[in-house]
PDB file of N, CA and C in Angstrom:
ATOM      1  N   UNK A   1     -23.864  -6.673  -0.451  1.00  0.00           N
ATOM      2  CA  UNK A   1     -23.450  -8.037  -0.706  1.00  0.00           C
ATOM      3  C   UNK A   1     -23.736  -8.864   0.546  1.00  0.00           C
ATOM      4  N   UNK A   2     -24.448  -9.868   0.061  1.00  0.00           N
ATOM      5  CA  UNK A   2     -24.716 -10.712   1.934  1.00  0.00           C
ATOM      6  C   UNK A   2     -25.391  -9.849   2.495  1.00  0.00           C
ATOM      7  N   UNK A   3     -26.094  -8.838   1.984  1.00  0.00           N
ATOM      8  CA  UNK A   3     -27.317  -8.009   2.923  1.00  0.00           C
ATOM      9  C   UNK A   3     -26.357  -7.215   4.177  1.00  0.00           C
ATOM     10  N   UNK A   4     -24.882  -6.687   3.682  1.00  0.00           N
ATOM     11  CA  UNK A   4     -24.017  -5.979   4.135  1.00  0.00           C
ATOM     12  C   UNK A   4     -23.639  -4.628   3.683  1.00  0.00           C
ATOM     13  N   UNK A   5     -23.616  -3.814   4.596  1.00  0.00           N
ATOM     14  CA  UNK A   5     -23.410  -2.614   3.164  1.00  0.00           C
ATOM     15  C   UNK A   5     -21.740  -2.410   3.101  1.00  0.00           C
ATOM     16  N   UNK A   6     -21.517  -1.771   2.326  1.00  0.00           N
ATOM     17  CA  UNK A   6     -20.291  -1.337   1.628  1.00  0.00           C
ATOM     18  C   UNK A   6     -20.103  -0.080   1.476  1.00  0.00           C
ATOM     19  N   UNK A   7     -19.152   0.898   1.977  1.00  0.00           N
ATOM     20  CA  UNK A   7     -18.598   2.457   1.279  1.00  0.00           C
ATOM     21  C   UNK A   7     -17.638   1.863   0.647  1.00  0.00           C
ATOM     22  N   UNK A   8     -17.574   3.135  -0.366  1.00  0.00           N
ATOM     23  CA  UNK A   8     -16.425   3.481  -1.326  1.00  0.00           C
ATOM     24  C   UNK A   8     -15.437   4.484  -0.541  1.00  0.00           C
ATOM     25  N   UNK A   9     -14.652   4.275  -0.922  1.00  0.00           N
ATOM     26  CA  UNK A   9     -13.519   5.618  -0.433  1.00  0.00           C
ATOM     27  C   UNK A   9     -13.607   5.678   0.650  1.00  0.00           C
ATOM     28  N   UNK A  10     -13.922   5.402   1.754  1.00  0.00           N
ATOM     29  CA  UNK A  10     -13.782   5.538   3.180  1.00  0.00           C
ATOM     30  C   UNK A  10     -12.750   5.901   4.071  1.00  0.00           C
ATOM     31  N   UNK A  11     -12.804   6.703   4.739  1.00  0.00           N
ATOM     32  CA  UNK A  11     -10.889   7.550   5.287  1.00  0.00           C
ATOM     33  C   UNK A  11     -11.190   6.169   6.840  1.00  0.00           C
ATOM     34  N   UNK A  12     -10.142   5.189   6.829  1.00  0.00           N
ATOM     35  CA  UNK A  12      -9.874   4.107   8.014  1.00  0.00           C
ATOM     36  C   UNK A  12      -8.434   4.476   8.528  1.00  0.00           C
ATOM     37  N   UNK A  13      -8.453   5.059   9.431  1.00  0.00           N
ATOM     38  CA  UNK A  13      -7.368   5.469  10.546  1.00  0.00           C
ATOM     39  C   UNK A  13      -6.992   6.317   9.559  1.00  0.00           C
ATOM     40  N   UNK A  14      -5.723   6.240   9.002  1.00  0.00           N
ATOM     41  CA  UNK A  14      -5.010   7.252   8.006  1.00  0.00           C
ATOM     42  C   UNK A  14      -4.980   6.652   6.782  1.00  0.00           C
ATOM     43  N   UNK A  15      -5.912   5.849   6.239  1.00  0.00           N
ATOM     44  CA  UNK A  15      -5.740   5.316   4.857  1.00  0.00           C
ATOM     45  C   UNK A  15      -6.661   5.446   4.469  1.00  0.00           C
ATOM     46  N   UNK A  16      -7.342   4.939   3.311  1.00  0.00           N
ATOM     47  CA  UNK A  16      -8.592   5.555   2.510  1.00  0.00           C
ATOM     48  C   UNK A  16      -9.064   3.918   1.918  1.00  0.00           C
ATOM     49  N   UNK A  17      -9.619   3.261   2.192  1.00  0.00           N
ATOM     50  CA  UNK A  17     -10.578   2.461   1.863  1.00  0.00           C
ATOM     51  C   UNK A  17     -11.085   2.497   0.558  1.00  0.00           C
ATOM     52  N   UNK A  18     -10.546   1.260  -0.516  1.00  0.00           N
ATOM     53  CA  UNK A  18     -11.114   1.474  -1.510  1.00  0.00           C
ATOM     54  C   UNK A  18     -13.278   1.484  -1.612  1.00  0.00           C
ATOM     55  N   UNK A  19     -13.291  -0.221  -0.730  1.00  0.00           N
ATOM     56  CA  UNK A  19     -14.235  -0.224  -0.678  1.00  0.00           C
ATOM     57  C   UNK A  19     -14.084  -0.887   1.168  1.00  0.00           C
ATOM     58  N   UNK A  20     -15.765  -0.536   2.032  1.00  0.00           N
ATOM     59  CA  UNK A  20     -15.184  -1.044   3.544  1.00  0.00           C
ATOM     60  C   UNK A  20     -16.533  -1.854   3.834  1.00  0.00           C
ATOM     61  N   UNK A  21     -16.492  -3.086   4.495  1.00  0.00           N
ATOM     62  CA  UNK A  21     -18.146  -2.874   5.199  1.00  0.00           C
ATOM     63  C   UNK A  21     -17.546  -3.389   7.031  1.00  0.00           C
ATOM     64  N   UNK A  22     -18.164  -1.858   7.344  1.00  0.00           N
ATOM     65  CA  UNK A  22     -17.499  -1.802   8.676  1.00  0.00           C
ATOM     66  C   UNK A  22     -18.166  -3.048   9.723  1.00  0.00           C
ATOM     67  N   UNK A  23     -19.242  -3.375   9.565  1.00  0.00           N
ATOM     68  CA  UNK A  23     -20.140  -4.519  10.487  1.00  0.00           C
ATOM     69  C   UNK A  23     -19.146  -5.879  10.203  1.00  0.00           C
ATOM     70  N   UNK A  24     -18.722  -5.888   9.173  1.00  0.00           N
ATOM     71  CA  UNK A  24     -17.857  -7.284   9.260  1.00  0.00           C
ATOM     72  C   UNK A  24     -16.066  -6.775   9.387  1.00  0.00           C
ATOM     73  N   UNK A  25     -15.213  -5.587   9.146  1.00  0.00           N
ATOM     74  CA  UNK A  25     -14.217  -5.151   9.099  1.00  0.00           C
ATOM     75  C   UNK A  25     -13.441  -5.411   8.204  1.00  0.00           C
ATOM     76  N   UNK A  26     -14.342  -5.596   6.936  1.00  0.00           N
ATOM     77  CA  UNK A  26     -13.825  -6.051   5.611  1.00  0.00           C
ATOM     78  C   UNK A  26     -13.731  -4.733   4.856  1.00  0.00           C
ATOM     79  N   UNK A  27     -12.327  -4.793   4.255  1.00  0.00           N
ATOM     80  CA  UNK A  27     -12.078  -3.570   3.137  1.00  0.00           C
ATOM     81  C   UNK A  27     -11.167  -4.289   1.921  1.00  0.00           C
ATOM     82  N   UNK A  28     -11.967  -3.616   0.947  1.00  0.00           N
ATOM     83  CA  UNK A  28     -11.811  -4.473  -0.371  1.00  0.00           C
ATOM     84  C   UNK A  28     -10.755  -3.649  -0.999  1.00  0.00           C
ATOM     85  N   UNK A  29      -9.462  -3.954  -1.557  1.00  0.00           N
ATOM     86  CA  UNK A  29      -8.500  -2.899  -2.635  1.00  0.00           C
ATOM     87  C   UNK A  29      -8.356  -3.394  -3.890  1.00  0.00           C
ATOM     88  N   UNK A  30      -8.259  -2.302  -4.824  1.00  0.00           N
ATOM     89  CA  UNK A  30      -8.231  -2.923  -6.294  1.00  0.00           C
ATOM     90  C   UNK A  30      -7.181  -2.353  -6.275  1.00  0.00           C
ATOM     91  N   UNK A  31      -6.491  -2.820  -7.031  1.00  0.00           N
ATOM     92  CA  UNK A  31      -5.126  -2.637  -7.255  1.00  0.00           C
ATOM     93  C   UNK A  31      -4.605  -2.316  -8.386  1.00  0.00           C
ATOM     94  N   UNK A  32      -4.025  -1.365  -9.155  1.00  0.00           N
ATOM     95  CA  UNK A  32      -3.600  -1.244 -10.454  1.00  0.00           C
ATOM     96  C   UNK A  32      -2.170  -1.663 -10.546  1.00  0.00           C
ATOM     97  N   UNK A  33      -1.973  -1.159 -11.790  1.00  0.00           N
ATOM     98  CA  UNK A  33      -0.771  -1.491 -12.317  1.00  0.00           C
ATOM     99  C   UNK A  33       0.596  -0.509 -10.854  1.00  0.00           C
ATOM    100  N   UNK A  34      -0.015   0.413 -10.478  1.00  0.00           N
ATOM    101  CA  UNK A  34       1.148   1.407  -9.662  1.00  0.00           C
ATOM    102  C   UNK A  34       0.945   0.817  -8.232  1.00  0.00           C
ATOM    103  N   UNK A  35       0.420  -0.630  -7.686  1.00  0.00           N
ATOM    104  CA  UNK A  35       0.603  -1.589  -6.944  1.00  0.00           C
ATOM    105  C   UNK A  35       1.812  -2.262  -7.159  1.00  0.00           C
ATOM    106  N   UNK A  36       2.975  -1.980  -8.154  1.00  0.00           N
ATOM    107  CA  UNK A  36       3.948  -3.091  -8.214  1.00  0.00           C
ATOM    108  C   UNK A  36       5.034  -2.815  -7.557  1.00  0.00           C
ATOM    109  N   UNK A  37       6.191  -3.639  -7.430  1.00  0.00           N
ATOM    110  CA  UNK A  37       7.892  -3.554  -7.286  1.00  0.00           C
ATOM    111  C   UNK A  37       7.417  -3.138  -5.395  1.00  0.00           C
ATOM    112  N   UNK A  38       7.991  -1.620  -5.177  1.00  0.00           N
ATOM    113  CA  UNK A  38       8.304  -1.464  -3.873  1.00  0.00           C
ATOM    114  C   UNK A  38       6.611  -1.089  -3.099  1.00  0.00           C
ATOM    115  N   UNK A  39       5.783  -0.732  -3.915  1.00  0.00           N
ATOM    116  CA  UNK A  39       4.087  -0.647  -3.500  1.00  0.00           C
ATOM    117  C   UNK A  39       3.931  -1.519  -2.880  1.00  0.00           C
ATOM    118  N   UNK A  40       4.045  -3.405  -3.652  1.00  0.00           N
ATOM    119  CA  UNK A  40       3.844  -4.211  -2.689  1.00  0.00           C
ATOM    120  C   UNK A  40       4.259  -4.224  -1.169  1.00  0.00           C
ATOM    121  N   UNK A  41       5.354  -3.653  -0.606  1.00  0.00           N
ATOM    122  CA  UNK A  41       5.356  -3.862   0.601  1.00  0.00           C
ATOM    123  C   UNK A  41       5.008  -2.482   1.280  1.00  0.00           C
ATOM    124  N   UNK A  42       4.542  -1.690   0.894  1.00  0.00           N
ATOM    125  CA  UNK A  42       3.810  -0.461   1.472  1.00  0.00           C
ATOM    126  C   UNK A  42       2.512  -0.860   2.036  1.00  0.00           C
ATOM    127  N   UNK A  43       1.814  -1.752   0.697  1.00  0.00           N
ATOM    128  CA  UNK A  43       0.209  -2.489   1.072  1.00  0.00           C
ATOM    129  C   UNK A  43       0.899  -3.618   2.194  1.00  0.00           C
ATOM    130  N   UNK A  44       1.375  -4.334   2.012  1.00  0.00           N
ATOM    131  CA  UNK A  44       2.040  -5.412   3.463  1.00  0.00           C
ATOM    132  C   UNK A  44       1.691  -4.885   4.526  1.00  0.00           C
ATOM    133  N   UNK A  45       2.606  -3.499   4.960  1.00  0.00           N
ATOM    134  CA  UNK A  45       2.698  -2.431   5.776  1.00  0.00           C
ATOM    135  C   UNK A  45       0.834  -2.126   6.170  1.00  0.00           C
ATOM    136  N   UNK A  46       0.431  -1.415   5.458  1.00  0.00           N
ATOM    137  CA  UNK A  46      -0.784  -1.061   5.484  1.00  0.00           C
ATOM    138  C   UNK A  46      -1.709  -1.975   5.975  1.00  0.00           C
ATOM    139  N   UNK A  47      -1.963  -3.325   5.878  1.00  0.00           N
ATOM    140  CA  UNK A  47      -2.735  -4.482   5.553  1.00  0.00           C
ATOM    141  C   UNK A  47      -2.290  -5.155   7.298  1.00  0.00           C
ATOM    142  N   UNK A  48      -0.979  -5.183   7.926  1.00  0.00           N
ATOM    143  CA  UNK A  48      -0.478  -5.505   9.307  1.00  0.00           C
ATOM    144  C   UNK A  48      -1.545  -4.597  10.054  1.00  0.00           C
ATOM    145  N   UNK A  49      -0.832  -2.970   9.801  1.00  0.00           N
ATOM    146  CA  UNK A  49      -1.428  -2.195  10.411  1.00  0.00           C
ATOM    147  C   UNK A  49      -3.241  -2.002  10.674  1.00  0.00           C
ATOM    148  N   UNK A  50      -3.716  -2.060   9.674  1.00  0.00           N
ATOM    149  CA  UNK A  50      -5.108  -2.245  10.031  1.00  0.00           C
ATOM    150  C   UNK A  50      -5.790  -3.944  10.146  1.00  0.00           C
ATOM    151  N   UNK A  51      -5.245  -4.670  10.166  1.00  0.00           N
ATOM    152  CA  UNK A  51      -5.513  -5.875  11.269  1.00  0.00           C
ATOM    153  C   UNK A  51      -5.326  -5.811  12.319  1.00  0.00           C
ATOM    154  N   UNK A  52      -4.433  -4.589  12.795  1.00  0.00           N
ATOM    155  CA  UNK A  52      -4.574  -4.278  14.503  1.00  0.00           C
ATOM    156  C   UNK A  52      -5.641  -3.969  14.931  1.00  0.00           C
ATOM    157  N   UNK A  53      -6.272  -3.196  14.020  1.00  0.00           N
ATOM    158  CA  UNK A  53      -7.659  -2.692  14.519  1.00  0.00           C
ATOM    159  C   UNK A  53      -8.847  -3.337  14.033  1.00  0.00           C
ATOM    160  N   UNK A  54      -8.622  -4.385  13.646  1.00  0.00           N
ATOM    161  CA  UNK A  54      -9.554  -5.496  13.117  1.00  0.00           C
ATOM    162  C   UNK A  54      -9.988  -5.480  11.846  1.00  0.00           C
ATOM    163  N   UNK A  55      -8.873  -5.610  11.082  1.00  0.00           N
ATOM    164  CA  UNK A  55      -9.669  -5.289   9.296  1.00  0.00           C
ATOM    165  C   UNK A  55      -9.313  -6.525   8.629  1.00  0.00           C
ATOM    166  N   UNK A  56      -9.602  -6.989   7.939  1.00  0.00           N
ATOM    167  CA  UNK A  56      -9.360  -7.975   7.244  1.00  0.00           C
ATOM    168  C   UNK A  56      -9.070  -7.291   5.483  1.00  0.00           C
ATOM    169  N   UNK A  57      -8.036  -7.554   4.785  1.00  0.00           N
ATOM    170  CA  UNK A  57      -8.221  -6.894   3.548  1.00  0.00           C
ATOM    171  C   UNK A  57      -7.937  -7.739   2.334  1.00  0.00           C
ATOM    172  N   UNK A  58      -8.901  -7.660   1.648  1.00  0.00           N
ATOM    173  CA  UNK A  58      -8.898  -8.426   0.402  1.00  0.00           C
ATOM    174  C   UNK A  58      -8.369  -7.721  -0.591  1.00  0.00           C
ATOM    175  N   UNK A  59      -7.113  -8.113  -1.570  1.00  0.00           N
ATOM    176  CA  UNK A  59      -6.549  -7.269  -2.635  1.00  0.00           C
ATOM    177  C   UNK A  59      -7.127  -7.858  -3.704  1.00  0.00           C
ATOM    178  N   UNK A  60      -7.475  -7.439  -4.674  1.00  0.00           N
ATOM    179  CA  UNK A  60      -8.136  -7.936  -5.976  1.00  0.00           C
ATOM    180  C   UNK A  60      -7.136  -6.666  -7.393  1.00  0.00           C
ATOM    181  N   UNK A  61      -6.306  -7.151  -8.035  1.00  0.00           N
ATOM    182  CA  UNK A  61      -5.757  -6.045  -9.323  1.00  0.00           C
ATOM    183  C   UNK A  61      -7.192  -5.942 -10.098  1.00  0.00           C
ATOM    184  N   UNK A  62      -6.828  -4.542 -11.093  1.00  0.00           N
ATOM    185  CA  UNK A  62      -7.713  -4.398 -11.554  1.00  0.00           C
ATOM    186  C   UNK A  62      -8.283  -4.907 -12.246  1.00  0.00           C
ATOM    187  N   UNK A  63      -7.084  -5.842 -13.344  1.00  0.00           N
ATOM    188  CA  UNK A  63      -7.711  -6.970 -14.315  1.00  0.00           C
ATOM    189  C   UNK A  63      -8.689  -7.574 -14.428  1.00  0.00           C
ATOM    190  N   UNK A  64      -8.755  -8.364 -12.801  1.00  0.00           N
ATOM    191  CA  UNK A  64      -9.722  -9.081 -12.595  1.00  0.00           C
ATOM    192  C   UNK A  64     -10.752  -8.571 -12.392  1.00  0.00           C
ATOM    193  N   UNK A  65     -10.701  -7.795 -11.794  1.00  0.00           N
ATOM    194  CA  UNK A  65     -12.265  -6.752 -11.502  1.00  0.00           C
ATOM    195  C   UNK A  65     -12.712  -6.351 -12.524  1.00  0.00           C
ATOM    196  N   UNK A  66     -11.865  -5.965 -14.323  1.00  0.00           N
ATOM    197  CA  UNK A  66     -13.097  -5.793 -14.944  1.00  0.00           C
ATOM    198  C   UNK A  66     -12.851  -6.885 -16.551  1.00  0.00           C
ATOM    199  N   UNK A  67     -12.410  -8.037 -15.794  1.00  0.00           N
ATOM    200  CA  UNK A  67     -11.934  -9.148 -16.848  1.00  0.00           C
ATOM    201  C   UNK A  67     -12.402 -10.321 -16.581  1.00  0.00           C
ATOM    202  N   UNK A  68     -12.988 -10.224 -14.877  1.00  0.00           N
ATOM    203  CA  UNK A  68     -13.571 -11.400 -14.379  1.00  0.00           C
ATOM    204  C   UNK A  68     -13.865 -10.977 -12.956  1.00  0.00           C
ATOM    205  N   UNK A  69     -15.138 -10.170 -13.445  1.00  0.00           N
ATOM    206  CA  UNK A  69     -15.663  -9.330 -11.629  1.00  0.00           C
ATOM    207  C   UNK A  69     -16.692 -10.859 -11.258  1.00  0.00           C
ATOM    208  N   UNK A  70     -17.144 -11.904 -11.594  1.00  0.00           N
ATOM    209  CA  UNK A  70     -18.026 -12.740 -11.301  1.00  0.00           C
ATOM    210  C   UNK A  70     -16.853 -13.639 -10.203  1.00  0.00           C
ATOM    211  N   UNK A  71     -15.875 -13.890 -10.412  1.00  0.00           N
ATOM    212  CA  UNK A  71     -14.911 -14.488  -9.948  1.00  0.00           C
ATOM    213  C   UNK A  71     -14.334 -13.897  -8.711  1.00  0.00           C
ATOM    214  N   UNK A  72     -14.423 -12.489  -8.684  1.00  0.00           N
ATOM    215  CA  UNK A  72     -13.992 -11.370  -7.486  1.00  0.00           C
ATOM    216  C   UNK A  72     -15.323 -11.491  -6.901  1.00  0.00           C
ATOM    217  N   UNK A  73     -16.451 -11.174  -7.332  1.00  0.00           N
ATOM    218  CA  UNK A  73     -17.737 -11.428  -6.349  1.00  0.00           C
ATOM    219  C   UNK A  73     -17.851 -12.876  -5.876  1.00  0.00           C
ATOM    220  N   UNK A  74     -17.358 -13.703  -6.192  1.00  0.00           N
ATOM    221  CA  UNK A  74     -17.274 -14.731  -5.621  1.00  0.00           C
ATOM    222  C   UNK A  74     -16.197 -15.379  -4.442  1.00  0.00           C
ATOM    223  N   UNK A  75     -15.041 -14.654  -4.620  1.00  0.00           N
ATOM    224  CA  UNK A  75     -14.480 -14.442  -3.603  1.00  0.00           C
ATOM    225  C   UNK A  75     -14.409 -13.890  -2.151  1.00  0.00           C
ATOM    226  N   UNK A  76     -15.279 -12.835  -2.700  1.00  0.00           N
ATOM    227  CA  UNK A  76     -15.543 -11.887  -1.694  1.00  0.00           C
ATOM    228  C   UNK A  76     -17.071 -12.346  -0.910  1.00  0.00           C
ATOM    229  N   UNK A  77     -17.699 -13.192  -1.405  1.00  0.00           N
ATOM    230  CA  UNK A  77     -18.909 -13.751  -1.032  1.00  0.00           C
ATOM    231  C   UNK A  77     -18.558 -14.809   0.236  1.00  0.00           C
ATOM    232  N   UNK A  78     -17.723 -15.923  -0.704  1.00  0.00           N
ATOM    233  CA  UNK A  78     -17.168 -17.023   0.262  1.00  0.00           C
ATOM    234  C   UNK A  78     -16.460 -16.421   1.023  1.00  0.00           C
ATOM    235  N   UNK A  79     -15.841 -15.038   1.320  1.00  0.00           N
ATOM    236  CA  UNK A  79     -15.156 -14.776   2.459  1.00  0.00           C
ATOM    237  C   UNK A  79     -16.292 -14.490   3.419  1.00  0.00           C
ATOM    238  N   UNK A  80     -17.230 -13.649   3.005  1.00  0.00           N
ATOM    239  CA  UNK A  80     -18.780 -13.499   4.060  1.00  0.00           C
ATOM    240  C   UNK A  80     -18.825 -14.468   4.520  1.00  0.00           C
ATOM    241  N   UNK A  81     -19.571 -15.569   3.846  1.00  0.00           N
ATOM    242  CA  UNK A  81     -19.882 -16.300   4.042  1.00  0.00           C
ATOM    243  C   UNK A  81     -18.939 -17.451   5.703  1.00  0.00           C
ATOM    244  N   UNK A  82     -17.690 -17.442   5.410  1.00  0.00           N
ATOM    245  CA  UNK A  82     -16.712 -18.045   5.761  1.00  0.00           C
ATOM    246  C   UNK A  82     -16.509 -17.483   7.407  1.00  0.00           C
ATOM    247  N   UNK A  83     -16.976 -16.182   7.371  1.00  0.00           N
ATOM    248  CA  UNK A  83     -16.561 -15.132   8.427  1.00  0.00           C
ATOM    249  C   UNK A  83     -17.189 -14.468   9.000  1.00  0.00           C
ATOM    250  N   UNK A  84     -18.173 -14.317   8.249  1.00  0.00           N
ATOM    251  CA  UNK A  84     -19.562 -12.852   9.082  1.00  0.00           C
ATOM    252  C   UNK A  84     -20.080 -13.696  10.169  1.00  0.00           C
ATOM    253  N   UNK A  85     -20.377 -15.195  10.489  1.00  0.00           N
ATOM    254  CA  UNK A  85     -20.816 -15.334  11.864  1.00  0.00           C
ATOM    255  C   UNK A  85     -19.811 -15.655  12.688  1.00  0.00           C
ATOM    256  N   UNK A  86     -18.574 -15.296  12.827  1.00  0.00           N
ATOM    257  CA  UNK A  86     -17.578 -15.774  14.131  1.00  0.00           C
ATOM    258  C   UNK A  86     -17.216 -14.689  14.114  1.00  0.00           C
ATOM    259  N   UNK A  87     -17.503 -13.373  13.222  1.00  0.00           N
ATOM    260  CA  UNK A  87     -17.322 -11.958  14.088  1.00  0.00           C
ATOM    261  C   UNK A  87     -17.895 -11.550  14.756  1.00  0.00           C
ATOM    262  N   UNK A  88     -17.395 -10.807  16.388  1.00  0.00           N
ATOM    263  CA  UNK A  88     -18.478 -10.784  17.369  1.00  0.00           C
ATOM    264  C   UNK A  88     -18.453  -9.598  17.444  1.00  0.00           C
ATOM    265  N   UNK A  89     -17.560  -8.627  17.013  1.00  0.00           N
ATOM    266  CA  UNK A  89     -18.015  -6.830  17.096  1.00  0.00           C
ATOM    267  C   UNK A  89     -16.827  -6.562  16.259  1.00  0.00           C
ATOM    268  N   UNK A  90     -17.738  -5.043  15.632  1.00  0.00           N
ATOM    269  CA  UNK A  90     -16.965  -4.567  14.879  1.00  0.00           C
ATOM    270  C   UNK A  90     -15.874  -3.930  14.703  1.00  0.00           C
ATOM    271  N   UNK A  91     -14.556  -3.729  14.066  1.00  0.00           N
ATOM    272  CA  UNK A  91     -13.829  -2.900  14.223  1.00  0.00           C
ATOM    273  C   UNK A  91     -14.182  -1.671  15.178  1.00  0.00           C
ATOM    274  N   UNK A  92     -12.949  -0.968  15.987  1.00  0.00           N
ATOM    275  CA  UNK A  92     -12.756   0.438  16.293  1.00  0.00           C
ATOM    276  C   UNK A  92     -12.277   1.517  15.190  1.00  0.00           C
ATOM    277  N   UNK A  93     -12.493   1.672  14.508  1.00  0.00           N
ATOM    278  CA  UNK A  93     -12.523   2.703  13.452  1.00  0.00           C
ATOM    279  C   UNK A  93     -12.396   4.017  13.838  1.00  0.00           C
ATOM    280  N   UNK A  94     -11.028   4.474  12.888  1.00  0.00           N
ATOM    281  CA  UNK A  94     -10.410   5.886  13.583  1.00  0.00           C
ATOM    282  C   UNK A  94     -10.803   6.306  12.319  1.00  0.00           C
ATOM    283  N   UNK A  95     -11.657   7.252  12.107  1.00  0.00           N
ATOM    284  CA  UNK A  95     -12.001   7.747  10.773  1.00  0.00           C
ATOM    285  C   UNK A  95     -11.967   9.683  10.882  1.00  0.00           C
ATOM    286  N   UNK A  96     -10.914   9.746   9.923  1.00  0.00           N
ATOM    287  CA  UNK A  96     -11.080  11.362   9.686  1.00  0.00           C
ATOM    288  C   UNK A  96     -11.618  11.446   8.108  1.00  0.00           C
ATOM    289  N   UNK A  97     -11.969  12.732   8.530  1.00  0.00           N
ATOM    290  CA  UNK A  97     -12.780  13.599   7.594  1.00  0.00           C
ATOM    291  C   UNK A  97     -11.764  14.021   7.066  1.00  0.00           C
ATOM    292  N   UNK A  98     -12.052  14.008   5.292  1.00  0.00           N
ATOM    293  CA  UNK A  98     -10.892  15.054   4.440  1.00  0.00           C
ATOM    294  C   UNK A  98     -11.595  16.177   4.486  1.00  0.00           C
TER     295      UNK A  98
END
C-alpha cells in the first residue's frame, strides 16, 4: 500500500501484529466481536505500550473490513499519506520468534 510493505501476524515486542509495515511503524488490528466490554481496555493498554516504541495503531472491527474494506483502505491510505514523510526512522522492534 503506498509502495510500503505489510506482514501479517508479526510477533512486536510481546504482541502479535495483525497486520505491521515496520518502515512507517504502522500496525493495522481488526477487531472482532471478542474486542468488546473489558478487551477494550486491554487494546488501550496494548496500543500506549507500543507507542513507546513508536507504533502507531489503527483499529478497524471486522464489519468494516469485509462490509466496507474500500473505506478501511482509505483510511489507512490517508494515514500514509498524512505521515510517511515526517517519519524519520523506524521503530526499534523487539521481535520474538514463536
Amino acid at each position: 500500500m503506498g509502495g510500503y510493505p505489510f506482514r501479517r501476524q508479526r510477533p512486536i515486542d510481546k504482541y502479535i501484529a495483525d497486520f505491521v509495515c515496520l518502515p512507517l511503524g504502522l500496525m493495522i488490528e481488526i477487531d472482532g466481536a471478542s474486542h468488546d466490554g473489558e478487551k477494550v481496555l486491554d487494546d488501550k493498554k496494548r496500543d500506549k505500550e507500543l507507542k513507546k516504541i513508536g507504533f502507531t495503531t489503527l483499529r478497524f472491527n471486522d464489519e468494516d473490513v469485509l462490509k466496507h474494506i474500500n473505506g478501511v483502505k482509505n483510511k489507512i491510505e490517508d494515514w500514509i499519506k498524512s505521515n510517511a514523510k515526517t517519519l524519520t526512522s523506524r521503530p526499534k522492534v523487539k521481535s520474538k520468534k514463536l
